[in-house]
C-alpha atoms as a PDB file:
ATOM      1  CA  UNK A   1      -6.059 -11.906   9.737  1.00  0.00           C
ATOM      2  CA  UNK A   2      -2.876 -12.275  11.806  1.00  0.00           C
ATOM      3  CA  UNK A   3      -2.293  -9.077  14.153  1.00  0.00           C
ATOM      4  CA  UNK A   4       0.419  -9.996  16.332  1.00  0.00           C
ATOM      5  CA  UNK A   5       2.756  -8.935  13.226  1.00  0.00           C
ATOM      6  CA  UNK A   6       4.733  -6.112  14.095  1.00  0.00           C
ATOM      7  CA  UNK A   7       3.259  -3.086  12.259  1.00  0.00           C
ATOM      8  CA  UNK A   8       4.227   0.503  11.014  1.00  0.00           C
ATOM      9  CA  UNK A   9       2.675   3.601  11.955  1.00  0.00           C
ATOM     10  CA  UNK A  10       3.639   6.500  10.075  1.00  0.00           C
ATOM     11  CA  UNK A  11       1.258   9.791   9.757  1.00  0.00           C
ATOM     12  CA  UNK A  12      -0.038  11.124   6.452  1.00  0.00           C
ATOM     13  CA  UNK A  13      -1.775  14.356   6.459  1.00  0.00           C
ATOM     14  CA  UNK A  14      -2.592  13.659   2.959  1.00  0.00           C
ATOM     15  CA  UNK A  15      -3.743  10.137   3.295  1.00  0.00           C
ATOM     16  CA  UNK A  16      -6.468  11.390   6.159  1.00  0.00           C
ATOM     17  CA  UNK A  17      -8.141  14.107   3.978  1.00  0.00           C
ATOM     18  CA  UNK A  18      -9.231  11.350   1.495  1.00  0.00           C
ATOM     19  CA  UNK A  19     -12.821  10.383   0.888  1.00  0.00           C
ATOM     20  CA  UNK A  20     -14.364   7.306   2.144  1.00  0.00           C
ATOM     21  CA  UNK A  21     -15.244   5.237  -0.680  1.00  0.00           C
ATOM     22  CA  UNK A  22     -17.812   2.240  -0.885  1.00  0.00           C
ATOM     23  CA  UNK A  23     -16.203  -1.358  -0.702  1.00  0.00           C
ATOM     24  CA  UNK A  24     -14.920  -2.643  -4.621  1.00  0.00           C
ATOM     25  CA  UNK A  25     -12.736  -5.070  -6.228  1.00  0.00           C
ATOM     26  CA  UNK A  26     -10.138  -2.306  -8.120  1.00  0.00           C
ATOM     27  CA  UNK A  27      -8.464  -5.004 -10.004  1.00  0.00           C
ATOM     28  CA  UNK A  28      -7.232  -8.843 -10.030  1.00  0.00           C
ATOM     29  CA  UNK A  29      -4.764 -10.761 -12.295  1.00  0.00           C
ATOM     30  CA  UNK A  30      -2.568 -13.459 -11.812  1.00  0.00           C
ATOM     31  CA  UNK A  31      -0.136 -11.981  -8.955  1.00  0.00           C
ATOM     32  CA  UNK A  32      -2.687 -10.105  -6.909  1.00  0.00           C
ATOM     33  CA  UNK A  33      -6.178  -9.087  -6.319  1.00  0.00           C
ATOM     34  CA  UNK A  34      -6.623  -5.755  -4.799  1.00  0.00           C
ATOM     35  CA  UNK A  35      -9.518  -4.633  -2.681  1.00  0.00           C
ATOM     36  CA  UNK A  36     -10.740  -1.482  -1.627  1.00  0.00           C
ATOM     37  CA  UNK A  37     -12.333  -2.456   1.987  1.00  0.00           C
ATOM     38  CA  UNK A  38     -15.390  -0.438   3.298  1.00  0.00           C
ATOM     39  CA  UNK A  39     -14.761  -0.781   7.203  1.00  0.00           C
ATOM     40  CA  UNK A  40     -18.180   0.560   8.602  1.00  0.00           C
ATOM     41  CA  UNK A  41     -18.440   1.625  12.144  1.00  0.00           C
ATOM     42  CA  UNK A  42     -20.254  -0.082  15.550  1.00  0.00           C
ATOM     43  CA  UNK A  43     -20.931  -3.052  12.964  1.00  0.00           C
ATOM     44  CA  UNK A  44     -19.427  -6.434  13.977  1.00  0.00           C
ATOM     45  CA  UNK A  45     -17.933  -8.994  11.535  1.00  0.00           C
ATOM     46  CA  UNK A  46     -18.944 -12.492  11.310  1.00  0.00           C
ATOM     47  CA  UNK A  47     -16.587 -15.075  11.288  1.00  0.00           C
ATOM     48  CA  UNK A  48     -14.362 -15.471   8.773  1.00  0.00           C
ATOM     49  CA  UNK A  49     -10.914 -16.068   7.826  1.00  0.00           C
ATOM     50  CA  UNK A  50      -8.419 -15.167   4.520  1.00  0.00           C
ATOM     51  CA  UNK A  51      -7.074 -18.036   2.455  1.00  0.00           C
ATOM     52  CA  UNK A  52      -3.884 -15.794   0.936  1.00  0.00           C
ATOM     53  CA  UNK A  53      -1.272 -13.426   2.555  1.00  0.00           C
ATOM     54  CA  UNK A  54      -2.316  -9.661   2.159  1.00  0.00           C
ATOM     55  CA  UNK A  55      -1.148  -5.869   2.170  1.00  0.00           C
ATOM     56  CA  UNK A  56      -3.213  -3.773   3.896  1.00  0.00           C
ATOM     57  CA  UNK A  57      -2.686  -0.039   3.393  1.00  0.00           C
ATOM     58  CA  UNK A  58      -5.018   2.238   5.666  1.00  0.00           C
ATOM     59  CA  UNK A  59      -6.300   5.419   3.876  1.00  0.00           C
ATOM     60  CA  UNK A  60      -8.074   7.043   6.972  1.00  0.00           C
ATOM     61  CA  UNK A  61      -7.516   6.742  10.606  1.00  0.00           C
ATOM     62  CA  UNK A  62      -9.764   4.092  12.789  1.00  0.00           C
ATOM     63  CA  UNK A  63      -9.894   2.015  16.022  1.00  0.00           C
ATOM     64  CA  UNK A  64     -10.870  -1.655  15.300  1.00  0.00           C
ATOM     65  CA  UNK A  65     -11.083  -4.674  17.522  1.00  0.00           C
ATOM     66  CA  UNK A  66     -10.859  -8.002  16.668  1.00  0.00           C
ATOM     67  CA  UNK A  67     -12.215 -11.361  18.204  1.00  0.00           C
ATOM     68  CA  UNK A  68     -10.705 -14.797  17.114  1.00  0.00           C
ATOM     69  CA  UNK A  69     -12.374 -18.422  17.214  1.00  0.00           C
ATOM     70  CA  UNK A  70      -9.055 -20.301  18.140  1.00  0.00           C
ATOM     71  CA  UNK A  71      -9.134 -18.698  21.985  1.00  0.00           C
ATOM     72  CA  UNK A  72      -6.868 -16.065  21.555  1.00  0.00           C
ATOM     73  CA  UNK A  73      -7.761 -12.973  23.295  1.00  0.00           C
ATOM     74  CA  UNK A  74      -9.416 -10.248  21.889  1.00  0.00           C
ATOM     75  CA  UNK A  75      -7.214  -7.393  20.586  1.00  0.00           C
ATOM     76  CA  UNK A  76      -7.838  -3.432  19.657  1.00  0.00           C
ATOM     77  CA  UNK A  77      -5.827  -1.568  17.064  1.00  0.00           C
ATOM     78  CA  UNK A  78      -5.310   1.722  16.082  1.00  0.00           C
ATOM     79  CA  UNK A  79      -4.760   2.395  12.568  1.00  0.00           C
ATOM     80  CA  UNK A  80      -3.104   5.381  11.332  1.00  0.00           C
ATOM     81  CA  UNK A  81      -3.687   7.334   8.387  1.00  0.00           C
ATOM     82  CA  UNK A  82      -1.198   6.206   5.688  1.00  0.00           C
ATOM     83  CA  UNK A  83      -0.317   3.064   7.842  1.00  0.00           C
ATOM     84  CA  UNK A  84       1.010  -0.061   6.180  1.00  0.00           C
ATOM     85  CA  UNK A  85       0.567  -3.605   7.284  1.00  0.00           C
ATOM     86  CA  UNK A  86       1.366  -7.459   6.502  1.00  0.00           C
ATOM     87  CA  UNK A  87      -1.101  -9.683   7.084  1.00  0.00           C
ATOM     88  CA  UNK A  88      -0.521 -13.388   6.671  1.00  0.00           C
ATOM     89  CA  UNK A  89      -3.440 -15.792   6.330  1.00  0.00           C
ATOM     90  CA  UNK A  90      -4.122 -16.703  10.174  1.00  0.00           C
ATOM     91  CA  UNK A  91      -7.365 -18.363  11.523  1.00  0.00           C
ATOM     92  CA  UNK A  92     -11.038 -17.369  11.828  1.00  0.00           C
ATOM     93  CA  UNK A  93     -11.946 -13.824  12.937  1.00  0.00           C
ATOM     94  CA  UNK A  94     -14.412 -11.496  14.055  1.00  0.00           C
ATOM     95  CA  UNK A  95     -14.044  -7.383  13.129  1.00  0.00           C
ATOM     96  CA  UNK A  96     -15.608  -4.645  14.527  1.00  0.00           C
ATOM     97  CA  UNK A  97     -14.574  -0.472  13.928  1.00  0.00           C
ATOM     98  CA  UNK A  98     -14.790   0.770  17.685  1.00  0.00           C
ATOM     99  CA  UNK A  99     -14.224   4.370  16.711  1.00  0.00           C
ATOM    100  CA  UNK A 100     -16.783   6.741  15.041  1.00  0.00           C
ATOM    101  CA  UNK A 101     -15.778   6.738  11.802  1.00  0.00           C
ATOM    102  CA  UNK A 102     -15.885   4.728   8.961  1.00  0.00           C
ATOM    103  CA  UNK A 103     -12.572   4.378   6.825  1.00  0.00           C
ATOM    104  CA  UNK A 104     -11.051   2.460   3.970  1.00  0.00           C
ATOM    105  CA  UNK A 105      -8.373  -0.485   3.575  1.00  0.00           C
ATOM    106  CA  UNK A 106      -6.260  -1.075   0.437  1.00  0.00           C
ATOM    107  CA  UNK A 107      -5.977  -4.975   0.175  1.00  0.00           C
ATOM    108  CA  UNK A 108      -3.766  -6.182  -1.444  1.00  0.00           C
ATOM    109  CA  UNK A 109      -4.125 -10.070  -2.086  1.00  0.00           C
ATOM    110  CA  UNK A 110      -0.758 -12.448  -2.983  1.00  0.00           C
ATOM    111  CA  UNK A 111      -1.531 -15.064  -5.316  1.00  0.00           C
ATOM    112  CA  UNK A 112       1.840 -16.161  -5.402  1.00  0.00           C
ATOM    113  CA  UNK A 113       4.231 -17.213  -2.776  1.00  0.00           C
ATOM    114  CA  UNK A 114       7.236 -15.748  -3.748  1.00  0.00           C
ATOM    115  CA  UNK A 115      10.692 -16.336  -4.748  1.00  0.00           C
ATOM    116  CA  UNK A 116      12.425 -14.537  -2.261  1.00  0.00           C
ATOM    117  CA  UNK A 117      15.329 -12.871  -4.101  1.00  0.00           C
ATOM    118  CA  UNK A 118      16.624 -10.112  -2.720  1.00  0.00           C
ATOM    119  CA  UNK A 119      15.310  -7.171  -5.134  1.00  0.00           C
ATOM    120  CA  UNK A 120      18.382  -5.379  -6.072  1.00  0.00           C
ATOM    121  CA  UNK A 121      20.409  -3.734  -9.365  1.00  0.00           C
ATOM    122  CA  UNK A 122      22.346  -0.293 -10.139  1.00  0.00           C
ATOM    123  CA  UNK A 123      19.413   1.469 -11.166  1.00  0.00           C
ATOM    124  CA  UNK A 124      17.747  -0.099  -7.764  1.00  0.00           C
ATOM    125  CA  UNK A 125      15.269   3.369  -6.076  1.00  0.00           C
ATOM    126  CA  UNK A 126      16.992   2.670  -2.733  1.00  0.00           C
ATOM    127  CA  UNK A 127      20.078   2.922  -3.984  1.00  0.00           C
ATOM    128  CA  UNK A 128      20.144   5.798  -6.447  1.00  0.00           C
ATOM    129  CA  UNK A 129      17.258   7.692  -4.637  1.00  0.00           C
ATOM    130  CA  UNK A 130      17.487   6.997  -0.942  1.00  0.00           C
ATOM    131  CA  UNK A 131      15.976  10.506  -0.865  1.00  0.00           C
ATOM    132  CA  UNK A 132      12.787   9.645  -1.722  1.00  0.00           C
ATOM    133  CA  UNK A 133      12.484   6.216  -1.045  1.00  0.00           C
ATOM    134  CA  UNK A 134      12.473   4.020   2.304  1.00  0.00           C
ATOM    135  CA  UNK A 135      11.665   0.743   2.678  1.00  0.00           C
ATOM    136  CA  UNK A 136       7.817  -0.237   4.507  1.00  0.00           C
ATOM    137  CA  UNK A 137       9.263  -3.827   5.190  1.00  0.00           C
ATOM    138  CA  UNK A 138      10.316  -7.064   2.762  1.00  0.00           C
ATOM    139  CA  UNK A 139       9.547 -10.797   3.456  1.00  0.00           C
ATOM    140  CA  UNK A 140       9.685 -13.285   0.769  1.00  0.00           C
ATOM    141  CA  UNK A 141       6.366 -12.246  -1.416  1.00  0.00           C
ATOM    142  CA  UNK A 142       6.947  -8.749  -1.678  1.00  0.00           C
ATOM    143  CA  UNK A 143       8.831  -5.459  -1.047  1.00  0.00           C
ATOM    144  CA  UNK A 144       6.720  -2.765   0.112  1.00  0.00           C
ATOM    145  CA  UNK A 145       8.366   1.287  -0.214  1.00  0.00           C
ATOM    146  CA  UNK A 146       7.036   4.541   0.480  1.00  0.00           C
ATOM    147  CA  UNK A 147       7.909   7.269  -1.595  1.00  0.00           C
ATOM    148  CA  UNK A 148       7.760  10.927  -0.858  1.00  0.00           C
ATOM    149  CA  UNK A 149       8.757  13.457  -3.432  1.00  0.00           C
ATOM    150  CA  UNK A 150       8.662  17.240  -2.617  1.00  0.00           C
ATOM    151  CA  UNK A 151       7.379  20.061  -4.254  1.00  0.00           C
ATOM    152  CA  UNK A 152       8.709  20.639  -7.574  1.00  0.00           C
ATOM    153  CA  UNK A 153      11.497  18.068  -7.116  1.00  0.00           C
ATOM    154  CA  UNK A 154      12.762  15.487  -9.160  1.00  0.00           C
ATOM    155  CA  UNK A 155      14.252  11.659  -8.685  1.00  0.00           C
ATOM    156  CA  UNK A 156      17.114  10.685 -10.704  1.00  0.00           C
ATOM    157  CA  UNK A 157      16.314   8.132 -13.251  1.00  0.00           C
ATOM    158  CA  UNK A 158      15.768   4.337 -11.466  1.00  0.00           C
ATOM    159  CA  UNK A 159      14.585   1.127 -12.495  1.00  0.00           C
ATOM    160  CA  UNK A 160      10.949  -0.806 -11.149  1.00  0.00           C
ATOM    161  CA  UNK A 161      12.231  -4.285 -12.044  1.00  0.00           C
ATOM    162  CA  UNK A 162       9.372  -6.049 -10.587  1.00  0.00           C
ATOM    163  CA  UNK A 163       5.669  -5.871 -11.196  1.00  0.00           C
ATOM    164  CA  UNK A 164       4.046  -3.689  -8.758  1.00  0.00           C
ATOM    165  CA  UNK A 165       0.695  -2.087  -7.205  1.00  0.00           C
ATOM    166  CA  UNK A 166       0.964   1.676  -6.368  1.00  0.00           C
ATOM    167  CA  UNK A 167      -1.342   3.232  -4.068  1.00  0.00           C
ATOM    168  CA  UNK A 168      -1.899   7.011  -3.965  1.00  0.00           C
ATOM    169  CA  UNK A 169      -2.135   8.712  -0.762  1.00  0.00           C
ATOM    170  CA  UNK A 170      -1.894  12.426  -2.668  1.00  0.00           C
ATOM    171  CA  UNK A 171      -2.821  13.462  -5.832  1.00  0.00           C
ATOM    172  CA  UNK A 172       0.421  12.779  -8.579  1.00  0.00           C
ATOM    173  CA  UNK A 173       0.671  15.288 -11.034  1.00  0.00           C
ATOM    174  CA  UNK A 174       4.422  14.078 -12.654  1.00  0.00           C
ATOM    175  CA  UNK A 175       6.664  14.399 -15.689  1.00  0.00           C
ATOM    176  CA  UNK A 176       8.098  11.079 -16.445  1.00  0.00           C
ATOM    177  CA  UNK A 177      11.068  10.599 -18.780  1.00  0.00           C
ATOM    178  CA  UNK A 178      11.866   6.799 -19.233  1.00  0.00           C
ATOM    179  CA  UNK A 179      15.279   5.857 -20.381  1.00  0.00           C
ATOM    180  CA  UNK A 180      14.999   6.184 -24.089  1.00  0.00           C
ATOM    181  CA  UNK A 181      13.677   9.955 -23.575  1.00  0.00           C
ATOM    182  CA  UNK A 182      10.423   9.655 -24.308  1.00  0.00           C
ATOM    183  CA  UNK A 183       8.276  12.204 -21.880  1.00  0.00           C
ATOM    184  CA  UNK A 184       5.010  11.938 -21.044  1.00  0.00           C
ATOM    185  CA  UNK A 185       2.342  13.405 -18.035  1.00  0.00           C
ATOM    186  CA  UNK A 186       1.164  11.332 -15.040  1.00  0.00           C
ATOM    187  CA  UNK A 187      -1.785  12.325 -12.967  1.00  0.00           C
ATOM    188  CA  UNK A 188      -3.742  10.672 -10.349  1.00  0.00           C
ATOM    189  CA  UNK A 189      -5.948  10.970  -7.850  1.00  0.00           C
ATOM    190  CA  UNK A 190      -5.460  10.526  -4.017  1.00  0.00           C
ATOM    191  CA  UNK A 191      -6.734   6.732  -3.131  1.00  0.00           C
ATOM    192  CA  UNK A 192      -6.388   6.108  -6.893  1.00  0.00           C
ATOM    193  CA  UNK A 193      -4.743   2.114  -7.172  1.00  0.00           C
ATOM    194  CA  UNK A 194      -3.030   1.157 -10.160  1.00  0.00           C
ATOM    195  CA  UNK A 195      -0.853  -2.237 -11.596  1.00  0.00           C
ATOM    196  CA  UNK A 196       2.451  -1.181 -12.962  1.00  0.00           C
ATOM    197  CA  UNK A 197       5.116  -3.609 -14.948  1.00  0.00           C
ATOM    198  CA  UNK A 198       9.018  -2.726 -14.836  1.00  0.00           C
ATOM    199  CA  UNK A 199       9.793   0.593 -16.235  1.00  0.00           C
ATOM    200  CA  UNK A 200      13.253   2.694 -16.159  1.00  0.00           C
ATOM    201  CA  UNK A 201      12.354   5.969 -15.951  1.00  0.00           C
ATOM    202  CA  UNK A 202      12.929   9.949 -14.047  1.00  0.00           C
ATOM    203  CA  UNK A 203       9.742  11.557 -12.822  1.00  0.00           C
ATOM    204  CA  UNK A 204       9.126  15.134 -11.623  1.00  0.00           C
ATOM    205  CA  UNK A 205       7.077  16.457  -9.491  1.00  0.00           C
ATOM    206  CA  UNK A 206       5.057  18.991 -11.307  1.00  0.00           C
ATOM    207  CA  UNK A 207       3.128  20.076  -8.234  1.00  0.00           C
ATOM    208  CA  UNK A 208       3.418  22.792  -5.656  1.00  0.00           C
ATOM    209  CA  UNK A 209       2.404  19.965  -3.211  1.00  0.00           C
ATOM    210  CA  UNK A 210       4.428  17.501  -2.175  1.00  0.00           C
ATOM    211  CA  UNK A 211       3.672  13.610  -3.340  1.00  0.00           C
ATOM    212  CA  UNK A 212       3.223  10.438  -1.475  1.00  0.00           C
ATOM    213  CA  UNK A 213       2.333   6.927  -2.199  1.00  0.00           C
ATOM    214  CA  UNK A 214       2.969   3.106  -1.237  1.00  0.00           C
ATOM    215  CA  UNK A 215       4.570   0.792  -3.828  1.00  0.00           C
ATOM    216  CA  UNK A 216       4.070  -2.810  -3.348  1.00  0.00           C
ATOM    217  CA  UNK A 217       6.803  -4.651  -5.486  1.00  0.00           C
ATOM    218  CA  UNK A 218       5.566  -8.567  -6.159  1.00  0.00           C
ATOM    219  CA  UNK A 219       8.529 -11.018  -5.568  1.00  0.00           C
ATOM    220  CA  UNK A 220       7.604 -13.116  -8.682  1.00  0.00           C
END
């Protein structure tokens, strides 16, 4: 795993009440496989390395350090709640969770390299809904956004152009409208994961609670 990456550490008081879950494949197609990662603590890693570029999404708090077999010096990382990270595929390493705690990683897995185009149009979430949307970071494979939506509040209706993997770090309970007027209810649960193809649509909050999650947009 490649840690000297730049990474972002944002808090999630919603992200941190979730349970810790045991270790699972969620899902795989042709774009990604995700992972739900069982990090376990005072028990060191063996050696090993990861073949494709990843997503890592953090769903409870935790110290880990890493060793790596190239000579690099050891390194210790604190992972926030809610915390996104790239990872690109970088050499044999060693993990171990240093804190008390055991906690769980979203991993999503890029089968694909890329194209690189810019991810853009009128209907674009950033640019109709800058309100509830912010961008996590963007390289060539992917587009990663967080998306916070208060209580009770609504988006205006905006465009996923690109395929995508959602993860929930608080429970969704929505009204979505897509652009021909159909209506419908979305629910899930905090740490749920879920593949999603493009879709126009409005959604509203139907909660007194407000709503986050991390939307990984593939670059295909």
């Amino acid at each position: 795993m490649k840690q000297s990456i730049s990474c972002l550490l944002l808090s999630c008081c919603a992200a941190s009440a979730l349970a810790v879950e045991p270790s699972a494949t969620l899902f795989e197609n042709e774009q990604v496989k995700v992972v739900r990662a069982l990090e376990k603590p005072h028990v060191k890693g063996k050696f090993h390395d990861h073949k494709l570029n990843r997503v890592m999404i953090y769903l409870q708090p935790g110290r880990q350090r890493f060793e790596y077999q190239d000579g690099r010096q050891p390194e210790v990382f604190d992972w926030s709640a809610g915390q996104v990270k790239w990872s690109a595929a970088d050499g044999m390493h060693s993990p171990e969770v240093v804190s008390d705690a055991p906690f769980n990683i979203i991993e999503v897995e890029l089968k694909t390299h890329g194209t690189g185009k810019e991810i853009s149009g009128s209907l674009d979430p950033l640019k109709v809904d800058p309100r509830h949307y912010a961008v996590e970071f963007e390289n060539d494979q992917v587009r990663v956004l967080r998306v916070k939506i208060g209580a009770r509040e609504s988006t205006p209706l905006h465009e996923h152009s690109r395929n995508r993997v959602t993860v929930f770090l608080s429970d969704q309970d929505f009204r979505a409208t897509s652009s021909d007027g159909t209506a419908g209810t979305v629910q899930h649960k905090a740490g749920d994961t879920v593949w999603g193809t493009p879709i126009t649509h409005q959604e509203e909050n139907m909660s007194d609670k407000p709503f986050e999650a991390v939307v990984v947009e593939i670059k295909n």
